[in-house]
PDB file of N, CA and C in Angstrom:
ATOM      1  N   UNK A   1     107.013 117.007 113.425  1.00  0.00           N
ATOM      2  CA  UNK A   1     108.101 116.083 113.205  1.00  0.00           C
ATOM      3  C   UNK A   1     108.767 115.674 114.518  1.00  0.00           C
ATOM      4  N   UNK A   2     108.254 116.431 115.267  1.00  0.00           N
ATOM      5  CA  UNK A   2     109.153 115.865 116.897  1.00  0.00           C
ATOM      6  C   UNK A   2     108.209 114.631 117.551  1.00  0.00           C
ATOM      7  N   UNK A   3     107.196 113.934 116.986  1.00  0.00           N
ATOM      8  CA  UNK A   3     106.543 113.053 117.263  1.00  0.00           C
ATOM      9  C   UNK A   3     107.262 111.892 116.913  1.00  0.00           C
ATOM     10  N   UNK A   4     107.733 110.627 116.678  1.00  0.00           N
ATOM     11  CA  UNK A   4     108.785 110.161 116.626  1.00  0.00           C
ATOM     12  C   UNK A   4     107.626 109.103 115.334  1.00  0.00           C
ATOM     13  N   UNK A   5     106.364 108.704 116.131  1.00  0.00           N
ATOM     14  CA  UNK A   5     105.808 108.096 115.366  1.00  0.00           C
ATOM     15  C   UNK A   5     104.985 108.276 113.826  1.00  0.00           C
ATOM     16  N   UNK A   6     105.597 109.626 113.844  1.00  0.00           N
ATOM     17  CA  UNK A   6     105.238 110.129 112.580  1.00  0.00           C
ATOM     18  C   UNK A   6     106.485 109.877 111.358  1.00  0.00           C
ATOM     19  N   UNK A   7     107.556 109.751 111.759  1.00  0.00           N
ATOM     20  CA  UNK A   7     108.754 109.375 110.492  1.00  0.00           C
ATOM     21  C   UNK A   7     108.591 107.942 110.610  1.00  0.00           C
ATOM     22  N   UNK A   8     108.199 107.657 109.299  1.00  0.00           N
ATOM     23  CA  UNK A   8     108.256 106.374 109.282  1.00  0.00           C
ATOM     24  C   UNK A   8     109.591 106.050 107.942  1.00  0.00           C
ATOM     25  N   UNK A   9     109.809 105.004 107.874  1.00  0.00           N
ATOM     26  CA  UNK A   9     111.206 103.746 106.697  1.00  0.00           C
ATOM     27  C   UNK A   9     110.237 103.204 106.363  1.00  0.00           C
ATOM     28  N   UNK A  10     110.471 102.766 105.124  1.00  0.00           N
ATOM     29  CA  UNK A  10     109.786 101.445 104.563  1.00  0.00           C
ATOM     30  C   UNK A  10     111.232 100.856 103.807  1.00  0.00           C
ATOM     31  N   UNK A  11     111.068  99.400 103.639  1.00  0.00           N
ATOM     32  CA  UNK A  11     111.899  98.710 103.103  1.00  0.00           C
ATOM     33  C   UNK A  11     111.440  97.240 102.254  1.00  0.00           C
ATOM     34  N   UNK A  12     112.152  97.147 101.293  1.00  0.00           N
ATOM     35  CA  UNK A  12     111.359  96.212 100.471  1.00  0.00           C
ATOM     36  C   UNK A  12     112.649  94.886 100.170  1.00  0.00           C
ATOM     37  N   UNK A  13     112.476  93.972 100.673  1.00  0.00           N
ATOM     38  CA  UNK A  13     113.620  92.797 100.174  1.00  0.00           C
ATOM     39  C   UNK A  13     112.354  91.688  99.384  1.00  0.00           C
ATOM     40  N   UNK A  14     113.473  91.827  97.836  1.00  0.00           N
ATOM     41  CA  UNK A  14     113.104  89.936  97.363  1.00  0.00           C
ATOM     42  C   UNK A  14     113.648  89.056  97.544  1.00  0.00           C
ATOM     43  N   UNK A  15     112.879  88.088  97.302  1.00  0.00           N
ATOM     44  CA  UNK A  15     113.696  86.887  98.098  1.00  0.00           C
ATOM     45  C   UNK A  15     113.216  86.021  96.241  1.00  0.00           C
ATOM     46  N   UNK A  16     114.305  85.141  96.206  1.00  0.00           N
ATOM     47  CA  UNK A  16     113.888  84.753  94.459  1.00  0.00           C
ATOM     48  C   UNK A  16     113.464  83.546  94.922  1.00  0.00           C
ATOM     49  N   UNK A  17     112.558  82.974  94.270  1.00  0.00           N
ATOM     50  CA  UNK A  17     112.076  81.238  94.450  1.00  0.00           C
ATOM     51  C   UNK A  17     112.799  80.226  94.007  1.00  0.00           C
ATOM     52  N   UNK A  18     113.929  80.865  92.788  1.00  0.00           N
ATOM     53  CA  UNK A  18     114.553  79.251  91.841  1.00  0.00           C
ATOM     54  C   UNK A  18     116.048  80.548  91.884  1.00  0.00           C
ATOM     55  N   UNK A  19     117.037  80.661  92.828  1.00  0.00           N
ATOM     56  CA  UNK A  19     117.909  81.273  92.360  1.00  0.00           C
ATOM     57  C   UNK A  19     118.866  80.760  91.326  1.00  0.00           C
ATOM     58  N   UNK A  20     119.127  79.754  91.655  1.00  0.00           N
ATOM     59  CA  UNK A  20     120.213  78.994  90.784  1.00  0.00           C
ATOM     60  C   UNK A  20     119.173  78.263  89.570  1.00  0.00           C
ATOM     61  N   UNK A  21     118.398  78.266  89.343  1.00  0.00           N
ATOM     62  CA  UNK A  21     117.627  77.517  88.065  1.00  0.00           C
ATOM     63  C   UNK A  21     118.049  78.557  86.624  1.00  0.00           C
ATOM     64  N   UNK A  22     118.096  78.201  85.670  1.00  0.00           N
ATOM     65  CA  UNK A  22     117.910  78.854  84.409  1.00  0.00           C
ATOM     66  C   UNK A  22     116.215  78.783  83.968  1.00  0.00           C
ATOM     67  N   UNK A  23     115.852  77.654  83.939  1.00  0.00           N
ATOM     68  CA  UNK A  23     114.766  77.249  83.351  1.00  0.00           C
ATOM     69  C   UNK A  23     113.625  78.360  83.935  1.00  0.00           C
ATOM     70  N   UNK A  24     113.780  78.490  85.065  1.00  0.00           N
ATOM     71  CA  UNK A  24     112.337  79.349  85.700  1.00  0.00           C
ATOM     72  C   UNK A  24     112.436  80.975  85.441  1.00  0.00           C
ATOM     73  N   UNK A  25     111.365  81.400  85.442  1.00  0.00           N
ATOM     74  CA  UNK A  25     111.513  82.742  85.188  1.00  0.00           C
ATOM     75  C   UNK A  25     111.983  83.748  86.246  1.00  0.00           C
ATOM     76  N   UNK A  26     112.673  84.542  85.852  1.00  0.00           N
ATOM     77  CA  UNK A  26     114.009  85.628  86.632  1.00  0.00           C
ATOM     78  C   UNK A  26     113.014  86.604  87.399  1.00  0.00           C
ATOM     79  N   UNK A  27     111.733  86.810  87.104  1.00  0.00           N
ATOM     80  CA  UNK A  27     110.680  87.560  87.896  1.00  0.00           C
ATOM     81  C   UNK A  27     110.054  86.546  88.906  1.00  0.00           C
ATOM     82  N   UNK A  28     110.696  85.279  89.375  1.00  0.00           N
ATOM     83  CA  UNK A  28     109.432  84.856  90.098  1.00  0.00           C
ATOM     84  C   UNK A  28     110.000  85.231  91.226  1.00  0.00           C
ATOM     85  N   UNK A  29     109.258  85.491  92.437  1.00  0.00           N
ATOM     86  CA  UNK A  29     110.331  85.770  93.371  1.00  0.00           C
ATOM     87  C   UNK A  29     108.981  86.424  94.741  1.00  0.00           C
ATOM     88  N   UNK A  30     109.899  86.178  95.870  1.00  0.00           N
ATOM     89  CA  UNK A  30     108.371  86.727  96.839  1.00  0.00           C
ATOM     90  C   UNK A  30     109.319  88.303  97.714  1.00  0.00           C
ATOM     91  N   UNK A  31     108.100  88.969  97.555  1.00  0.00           N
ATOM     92  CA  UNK A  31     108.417  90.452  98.355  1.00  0.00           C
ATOM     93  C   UNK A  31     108.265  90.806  99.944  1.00  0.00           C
ATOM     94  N   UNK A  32     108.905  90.790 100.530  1.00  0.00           N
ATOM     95  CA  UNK A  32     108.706  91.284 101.866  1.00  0.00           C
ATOM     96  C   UNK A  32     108.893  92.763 101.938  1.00  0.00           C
ATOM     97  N   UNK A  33     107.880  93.540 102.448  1.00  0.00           N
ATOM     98  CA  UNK A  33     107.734  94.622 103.129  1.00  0.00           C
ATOM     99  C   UNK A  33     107.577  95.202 104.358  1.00  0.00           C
ATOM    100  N   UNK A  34     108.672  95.981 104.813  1.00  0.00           N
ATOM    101  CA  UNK A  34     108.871  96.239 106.233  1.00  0.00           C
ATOM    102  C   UNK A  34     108.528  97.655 106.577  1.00  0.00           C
ATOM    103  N   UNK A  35     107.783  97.663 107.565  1.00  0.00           N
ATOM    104  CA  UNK A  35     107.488  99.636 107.981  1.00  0.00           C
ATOM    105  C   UNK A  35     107.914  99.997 109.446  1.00  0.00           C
ATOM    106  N   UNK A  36     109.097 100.957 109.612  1.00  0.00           N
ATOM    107  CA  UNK A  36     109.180 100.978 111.172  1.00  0.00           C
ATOM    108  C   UNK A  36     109.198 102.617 111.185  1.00  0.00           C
ATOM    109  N   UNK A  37     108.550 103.163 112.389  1.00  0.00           N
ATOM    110  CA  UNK A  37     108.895 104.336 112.618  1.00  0.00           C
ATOM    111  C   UNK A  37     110.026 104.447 113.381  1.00  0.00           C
ATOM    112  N   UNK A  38     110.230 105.836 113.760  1.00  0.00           N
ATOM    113  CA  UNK A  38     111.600 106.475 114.324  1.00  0.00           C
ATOM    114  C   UNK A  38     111.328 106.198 116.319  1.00  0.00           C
ATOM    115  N   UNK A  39     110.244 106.004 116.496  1.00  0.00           N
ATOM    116  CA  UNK A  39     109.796 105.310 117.710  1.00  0.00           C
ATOM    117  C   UNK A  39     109.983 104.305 118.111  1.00  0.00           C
ATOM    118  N   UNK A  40     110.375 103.401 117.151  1.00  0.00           N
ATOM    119  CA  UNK A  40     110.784 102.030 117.176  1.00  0.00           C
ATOM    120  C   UNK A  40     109.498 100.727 116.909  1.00  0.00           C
ATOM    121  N   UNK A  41     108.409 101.699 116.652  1.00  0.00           N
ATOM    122  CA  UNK A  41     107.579 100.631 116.713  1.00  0.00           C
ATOM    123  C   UNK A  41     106.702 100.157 115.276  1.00  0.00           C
ATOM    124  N   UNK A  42     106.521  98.863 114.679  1.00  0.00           N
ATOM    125  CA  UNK A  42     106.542  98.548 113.158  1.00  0.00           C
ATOM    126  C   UNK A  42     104.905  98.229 113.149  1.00  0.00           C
ATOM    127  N   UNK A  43     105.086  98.083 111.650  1.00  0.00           N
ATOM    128  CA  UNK A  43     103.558  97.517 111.017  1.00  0.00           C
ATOM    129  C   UNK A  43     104.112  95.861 110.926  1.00  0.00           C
ATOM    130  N   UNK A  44     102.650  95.010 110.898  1.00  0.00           N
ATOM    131  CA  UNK A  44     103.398  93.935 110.150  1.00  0.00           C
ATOM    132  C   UNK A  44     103.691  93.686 108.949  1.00  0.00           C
ATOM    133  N   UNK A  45     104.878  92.570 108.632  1.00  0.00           N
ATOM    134  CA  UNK A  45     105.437  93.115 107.233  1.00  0.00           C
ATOM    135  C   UNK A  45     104.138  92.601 106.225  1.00  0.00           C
ATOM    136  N   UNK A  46     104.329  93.381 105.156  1.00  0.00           N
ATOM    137  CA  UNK A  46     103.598  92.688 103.907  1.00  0.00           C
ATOM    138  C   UNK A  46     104.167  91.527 103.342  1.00  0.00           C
ATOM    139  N   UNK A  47     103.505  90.624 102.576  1.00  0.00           N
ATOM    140  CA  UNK A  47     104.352  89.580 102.092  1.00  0.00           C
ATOM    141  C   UNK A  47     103.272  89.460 100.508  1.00  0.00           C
ATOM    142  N   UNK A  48     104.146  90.099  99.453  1.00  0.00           N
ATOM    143  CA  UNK A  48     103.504  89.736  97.908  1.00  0.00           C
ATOM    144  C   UNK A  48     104.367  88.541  97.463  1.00  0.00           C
ATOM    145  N   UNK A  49     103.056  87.430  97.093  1.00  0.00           N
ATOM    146  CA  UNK A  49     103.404  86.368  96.454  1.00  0.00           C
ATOM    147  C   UNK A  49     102.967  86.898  94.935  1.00  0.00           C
ATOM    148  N   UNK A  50     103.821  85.702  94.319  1.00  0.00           N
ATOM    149  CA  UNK A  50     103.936  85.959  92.710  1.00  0.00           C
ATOM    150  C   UNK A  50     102.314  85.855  92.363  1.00  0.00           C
ATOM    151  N   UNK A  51     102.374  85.878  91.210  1.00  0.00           N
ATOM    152  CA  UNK A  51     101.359  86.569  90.665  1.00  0.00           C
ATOM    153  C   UNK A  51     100.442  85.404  90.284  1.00  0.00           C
ATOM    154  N   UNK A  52      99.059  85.087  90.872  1.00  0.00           N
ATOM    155  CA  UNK A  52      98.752  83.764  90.069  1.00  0.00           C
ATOM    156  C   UNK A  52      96.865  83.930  89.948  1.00  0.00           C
ATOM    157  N   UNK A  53      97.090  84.306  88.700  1.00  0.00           N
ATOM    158  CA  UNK A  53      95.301  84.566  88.065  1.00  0.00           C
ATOM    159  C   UNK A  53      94.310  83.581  88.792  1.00  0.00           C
ATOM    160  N   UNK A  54      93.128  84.105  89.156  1.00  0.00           N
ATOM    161  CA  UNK A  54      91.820  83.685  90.119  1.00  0.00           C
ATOM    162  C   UNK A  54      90.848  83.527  89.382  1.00  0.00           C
ATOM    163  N   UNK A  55      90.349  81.912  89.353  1.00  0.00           N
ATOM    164  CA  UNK A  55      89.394  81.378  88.719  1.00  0.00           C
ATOM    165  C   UNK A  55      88.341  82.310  88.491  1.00  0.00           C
ATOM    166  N   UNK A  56      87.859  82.369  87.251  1.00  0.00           N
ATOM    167  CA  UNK A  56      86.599  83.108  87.359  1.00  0.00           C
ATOM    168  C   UNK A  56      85.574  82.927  87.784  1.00  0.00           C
ATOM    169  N   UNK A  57      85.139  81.939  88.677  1.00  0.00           N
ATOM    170  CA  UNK A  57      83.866  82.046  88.805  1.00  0.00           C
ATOM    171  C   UNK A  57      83.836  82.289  90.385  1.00  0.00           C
ATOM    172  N   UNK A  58      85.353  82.485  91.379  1.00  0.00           N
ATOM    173  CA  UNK A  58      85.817  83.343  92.410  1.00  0.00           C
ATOM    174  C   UNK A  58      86.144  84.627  92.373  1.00  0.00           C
ATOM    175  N   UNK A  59      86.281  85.047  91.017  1.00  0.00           N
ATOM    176  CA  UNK A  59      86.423  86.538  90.644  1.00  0.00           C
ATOM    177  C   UNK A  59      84.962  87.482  90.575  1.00  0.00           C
ATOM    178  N   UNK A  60      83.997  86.525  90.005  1.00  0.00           N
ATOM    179  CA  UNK A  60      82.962  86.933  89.924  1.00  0.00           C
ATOM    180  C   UNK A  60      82.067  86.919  91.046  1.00  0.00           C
ATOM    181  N   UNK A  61      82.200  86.035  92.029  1.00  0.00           N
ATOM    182  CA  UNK A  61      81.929  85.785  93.185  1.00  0.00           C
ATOM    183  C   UNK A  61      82.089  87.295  93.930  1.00  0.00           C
ATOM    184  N   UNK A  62      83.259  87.602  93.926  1.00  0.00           N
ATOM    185  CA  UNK A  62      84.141  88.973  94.283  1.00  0.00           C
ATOM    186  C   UNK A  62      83.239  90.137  94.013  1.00  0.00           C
ATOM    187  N   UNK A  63      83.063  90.289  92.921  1.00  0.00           N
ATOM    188  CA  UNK A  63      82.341  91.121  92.059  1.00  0.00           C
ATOM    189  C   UNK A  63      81.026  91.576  92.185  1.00  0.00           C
ATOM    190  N   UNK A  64      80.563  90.439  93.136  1.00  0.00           N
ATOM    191  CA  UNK A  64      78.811  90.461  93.072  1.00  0.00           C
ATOM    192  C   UNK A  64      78.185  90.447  91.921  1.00  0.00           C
ATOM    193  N   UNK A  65      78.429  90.135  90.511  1.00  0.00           N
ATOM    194  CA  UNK A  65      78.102  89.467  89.269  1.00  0.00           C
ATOM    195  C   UNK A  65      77.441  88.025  89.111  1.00  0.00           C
TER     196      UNK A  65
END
């Protein structure tokens, strides 16, 4: 534990796509993920976009099918 680059934080902020809308759904929203150790030095962040199903015949592609 006296290695500095071994404690690492993670941190997760959403950010919403339609804040002020009613109409859109209250889950849409994009994720940023942040990782820094106690060294000061980070990963790059992750970024999850909403969720959006992949044609099948690119899924299968994927698949080797």
């Amino acid at each position: 534990m006296k290695d500095g680059c071994r404690v690492i934080n993670c941190d997760k902020t959403r950010l919403k796509l339609f804040p002020k809308s009613r109409k859109s759904d209250e889950k849409e929203n994009i994720t940023d993920l942040c990782t820094y150790s106690a060294n000061g030095s980070s990963l790059p962040p992750l970024i999850i976009y909403p969720y959006k199903r992949i044609p099948s015949h690119i899924s299968q592609t994927l698949q080797g099918t």
